[in-house]
N, C-alpha and C. Protein backbone atom coordinates (compact mmCIF):
# COMPACT_ATOMS: atom_id res chain seq x y z
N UNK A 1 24.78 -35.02 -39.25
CA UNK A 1 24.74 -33.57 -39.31
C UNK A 1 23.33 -33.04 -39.06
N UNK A 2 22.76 -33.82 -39.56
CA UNK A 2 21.04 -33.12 -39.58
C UNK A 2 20.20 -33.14 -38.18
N UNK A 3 20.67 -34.35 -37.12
CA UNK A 3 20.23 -34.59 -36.25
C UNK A 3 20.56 -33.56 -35.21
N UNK A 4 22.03 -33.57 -35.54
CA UNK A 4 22.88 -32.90 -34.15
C UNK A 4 22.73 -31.06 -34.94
N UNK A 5 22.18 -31.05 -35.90
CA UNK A 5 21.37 -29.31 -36.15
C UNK A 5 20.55 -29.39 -35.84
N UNK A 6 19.43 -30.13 -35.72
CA UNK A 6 18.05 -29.82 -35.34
C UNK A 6 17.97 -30.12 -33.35
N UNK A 7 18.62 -30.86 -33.21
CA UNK A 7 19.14 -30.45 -31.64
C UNK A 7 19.22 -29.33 -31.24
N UNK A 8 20.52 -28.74 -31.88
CA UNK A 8 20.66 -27.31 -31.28
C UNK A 8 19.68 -26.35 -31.80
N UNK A 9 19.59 -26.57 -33.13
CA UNK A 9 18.11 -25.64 -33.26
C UNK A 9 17.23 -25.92 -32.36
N UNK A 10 16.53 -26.98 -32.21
CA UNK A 10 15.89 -26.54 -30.99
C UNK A 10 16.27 -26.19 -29.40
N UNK A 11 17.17 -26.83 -29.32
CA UNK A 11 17.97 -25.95 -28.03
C UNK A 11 18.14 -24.45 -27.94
N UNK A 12 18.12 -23.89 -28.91
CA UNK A 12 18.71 -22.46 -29.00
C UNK A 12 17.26 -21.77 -28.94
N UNK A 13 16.69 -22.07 -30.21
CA UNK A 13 15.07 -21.52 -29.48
C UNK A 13 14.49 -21.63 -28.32
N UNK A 14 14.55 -22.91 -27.63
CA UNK A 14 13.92 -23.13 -26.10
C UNK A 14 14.80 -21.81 -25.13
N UNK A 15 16.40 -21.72 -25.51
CA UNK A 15 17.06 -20.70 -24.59
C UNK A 15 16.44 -19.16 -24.97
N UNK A 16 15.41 -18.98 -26.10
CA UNK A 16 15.38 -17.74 -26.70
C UNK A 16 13.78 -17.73 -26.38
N UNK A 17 13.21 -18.86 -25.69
CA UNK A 17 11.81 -18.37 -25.02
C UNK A 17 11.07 -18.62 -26.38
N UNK A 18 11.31 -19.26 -27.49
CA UNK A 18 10.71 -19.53 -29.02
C UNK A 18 10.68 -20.69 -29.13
N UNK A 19 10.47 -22.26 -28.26
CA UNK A 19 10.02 -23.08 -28.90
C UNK A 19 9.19 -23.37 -30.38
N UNK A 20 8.11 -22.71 -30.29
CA UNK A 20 7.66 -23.05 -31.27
C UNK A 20 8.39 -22.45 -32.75
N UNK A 21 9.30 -21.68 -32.73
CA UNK A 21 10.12 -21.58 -34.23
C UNK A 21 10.99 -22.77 -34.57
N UNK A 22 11.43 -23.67 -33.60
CA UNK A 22 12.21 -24.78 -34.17
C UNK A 22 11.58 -25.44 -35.64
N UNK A 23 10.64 -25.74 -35.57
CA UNK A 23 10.37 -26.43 -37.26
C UNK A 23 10.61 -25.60 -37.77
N UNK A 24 9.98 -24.46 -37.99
CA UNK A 24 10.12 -23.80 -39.05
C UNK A 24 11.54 -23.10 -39.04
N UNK A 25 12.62 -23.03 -38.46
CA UNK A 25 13.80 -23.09 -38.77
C UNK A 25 14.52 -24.01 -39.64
N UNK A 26 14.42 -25.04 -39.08
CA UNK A 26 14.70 -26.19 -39.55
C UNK A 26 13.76 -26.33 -40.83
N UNK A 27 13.20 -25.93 -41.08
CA UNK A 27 12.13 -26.21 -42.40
C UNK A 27 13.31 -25.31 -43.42
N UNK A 28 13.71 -23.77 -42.77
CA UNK A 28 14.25 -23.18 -43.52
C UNK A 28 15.29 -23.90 -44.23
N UNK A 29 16.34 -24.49 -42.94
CA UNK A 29 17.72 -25.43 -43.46
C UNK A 29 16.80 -26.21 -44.74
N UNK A 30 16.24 -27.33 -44.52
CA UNK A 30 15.72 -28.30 -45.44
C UNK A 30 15.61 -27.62 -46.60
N UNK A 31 14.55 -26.37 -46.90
CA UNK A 31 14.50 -26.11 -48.06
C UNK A 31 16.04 -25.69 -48.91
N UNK A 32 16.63 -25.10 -48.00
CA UNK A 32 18.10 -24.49 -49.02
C UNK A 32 18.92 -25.46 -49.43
N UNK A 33 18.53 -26.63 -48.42
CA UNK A 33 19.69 -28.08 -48.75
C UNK A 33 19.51 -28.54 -49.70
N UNK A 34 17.69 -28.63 -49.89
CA UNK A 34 16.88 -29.53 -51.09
C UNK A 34 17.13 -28.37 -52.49
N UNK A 35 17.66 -27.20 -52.17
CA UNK A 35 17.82 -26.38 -53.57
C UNK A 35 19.34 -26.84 -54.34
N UNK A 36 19.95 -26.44 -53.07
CA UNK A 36 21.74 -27.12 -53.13
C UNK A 36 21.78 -28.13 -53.52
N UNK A 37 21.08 -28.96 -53.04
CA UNK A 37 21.75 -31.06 -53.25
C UNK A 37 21.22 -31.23 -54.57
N UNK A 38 19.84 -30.20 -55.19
CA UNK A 38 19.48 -30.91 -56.74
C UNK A 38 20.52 -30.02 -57.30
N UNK A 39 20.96 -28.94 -57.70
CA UNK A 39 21.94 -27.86 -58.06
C UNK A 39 23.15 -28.42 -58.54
N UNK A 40 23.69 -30.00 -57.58
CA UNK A 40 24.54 -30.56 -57.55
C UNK A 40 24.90 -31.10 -58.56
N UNK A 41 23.45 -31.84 -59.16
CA UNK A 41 23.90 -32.14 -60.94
C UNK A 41 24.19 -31.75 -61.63
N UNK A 42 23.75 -29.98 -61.36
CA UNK A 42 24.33 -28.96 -62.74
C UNK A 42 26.04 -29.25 -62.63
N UNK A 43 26.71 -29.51 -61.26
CA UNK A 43 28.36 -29.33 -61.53
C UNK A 43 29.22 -30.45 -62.63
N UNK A 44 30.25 -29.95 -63.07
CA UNK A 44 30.82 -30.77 -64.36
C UNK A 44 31.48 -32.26 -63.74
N UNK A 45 31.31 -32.65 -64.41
CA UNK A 45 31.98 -34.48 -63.93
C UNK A 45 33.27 -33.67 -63.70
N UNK A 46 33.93 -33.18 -64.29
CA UNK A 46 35.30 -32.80 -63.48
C UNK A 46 35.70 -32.08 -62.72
N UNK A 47 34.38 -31.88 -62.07
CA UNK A 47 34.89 -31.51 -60.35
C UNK A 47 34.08 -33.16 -60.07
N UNK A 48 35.67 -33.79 -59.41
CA UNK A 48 35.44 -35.09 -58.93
C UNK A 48 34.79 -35.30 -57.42
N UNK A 49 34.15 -36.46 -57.30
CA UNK A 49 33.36 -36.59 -55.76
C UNK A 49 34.06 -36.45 -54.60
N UNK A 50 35.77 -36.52 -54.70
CA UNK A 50 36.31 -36.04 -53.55
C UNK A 50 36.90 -34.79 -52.99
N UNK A 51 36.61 -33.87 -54.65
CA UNK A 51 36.71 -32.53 -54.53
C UNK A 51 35.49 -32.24 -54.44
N UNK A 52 34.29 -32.21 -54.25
CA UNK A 52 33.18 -31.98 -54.16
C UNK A 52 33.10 -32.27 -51.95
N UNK A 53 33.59 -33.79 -51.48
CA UNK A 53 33.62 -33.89 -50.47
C UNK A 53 33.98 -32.77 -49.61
N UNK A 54 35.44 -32.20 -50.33
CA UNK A 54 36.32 -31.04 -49.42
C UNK A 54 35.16 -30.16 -49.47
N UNK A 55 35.28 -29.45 -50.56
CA UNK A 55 34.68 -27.92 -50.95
C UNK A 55 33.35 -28.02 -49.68
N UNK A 56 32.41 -29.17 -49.66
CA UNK A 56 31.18 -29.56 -49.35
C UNK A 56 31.47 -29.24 -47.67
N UNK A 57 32.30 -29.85 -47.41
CA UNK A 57 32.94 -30.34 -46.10
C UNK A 57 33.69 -28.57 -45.14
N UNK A 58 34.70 -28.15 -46.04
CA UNK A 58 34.66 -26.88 -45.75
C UNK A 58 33.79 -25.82 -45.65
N UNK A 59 32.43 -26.05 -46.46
CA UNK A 59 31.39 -24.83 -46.55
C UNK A 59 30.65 -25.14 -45.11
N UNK A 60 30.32 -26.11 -44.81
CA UNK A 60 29.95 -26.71 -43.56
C UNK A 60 30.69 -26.09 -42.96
N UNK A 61 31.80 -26.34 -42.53
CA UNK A 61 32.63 -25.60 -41.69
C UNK A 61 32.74 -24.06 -41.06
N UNK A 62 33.14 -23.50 -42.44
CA UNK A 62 32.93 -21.65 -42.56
C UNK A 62 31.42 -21.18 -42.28
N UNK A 63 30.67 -22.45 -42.92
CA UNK A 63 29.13 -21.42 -42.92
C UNK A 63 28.50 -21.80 -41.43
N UNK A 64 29.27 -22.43 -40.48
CA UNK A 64 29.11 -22.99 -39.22
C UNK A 64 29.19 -21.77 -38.28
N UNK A 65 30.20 -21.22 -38.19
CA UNK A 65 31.07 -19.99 -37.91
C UNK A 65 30.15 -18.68 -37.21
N UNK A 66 29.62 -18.52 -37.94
CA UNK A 66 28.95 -17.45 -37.56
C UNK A 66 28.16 -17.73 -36.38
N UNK A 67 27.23 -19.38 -36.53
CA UNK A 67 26.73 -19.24 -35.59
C UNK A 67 26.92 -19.19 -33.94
N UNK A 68 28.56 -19.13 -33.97
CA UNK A 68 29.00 -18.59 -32.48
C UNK A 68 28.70 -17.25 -31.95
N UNK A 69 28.29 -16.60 -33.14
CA UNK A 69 27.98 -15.27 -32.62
C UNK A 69 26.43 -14.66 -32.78
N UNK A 70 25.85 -15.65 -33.32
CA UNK A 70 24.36 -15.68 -33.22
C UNK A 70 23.55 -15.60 -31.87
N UNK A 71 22.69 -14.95 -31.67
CA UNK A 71 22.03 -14.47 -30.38
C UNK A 71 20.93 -14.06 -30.73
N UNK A 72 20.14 -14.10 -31.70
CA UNK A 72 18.44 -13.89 -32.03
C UNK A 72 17.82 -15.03 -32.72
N UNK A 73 17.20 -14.66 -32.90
CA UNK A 73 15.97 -15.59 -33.44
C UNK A 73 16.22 -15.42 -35.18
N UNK A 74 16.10 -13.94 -35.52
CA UNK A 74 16.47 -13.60 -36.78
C UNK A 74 17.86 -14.08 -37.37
N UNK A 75 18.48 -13.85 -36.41
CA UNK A 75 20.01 -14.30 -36.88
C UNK A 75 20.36 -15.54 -36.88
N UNK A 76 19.87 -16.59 -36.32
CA UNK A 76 19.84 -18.04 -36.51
C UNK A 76 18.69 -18.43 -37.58
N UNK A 77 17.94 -17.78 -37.92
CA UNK A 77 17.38 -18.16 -39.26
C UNK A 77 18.09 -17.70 -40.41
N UNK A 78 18.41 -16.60 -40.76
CA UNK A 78 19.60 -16.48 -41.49
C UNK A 78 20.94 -17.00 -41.82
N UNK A 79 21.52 -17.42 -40.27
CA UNK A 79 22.88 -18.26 -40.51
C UNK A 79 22.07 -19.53 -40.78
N UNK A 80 21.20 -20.18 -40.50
CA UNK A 80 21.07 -21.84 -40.65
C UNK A 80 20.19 -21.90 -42.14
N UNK A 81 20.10 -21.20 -42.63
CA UNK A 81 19.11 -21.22 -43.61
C UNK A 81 20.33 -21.07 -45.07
N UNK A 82 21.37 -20.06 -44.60
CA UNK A 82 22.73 -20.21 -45.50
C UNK A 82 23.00 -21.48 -45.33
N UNK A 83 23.78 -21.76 -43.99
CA UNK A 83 24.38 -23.54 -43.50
C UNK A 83 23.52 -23.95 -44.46
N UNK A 84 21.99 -24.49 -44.61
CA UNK A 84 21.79 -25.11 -45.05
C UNK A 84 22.54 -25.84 -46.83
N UNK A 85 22.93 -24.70 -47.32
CA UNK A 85 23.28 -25.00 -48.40
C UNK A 85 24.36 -25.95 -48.70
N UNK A 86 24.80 -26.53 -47.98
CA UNK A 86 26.02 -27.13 -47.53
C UNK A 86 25.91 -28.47 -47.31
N UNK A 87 24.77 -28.78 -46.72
CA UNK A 87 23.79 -30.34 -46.09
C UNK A 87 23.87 -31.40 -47.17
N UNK A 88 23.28 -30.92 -47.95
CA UNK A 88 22.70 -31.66 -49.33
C UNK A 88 23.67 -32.07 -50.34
N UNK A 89 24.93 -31.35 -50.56
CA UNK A 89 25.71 -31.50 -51.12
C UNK A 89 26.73 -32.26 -50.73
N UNK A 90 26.57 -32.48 -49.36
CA UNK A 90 27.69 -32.91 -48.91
C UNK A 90 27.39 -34.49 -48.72
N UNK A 91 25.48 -34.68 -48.42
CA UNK A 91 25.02 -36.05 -48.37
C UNK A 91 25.33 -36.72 -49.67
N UNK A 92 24.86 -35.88 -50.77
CA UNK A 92 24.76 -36.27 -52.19
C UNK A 92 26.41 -36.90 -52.70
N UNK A 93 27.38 -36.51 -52.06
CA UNK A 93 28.87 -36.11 -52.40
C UNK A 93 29.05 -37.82 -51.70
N UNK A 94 28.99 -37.92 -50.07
CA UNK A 94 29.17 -38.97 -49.59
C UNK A 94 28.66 -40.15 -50.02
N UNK A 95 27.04 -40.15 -50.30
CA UNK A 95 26.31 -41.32 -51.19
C UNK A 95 26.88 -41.86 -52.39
N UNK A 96 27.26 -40.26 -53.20
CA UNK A 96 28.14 -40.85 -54.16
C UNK A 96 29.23 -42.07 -54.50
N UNK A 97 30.37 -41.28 -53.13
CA UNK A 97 31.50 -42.04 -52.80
C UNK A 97 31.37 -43.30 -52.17
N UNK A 98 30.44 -43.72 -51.12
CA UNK A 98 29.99 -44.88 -50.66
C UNK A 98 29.71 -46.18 -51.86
């Protein structure tokens, strides 16, 4: 997931004439993931790791969404910086289950 986002993040900036915002986009994702994935401990043992997978797995999904209709610079830092919240939880969820 992280690879094939920071791809298109930087793909999407190079199409928007903004190379140089790719890190710091991607810096944005990282930080919201690294807020989300520690956050993860606060949830109760009984939300189990494969209900955690879905929920994790669907937010990815929905919070994906928008960025079909993204077309700025501002607005892909905003949608990927939400997405991000989704990353961390979902690594933390899979590590678990592994």
């Amino acid at each position: 997931m992280f690879g094939a986002c920071q791809a298109d993040i930087t793909a999407f900036t190079r199409r928007l004439g903004e190379e140089d915002q790719a890190g710091l986009v991607y810096a944005a994702v990282g930080v919201m993931s690294a807020v989300a994935g520690l956050s993860t401990a606060a949830l109760p043992a009984r939300f189990g790791l494969r209900a955690r997978r879905r929920a994790a797995t669907a937010a990815a999904f929905l919070l994906s969404l928008p960025l079909l209709r993204t077309h700025t610079l501002t607005g892909l830092y905003l949608v990927v910086t939400v997405l991000g919240a989704a990353y961390a939880p979902h690594l933390v969820t899979v590590f678990g289950l592994t």
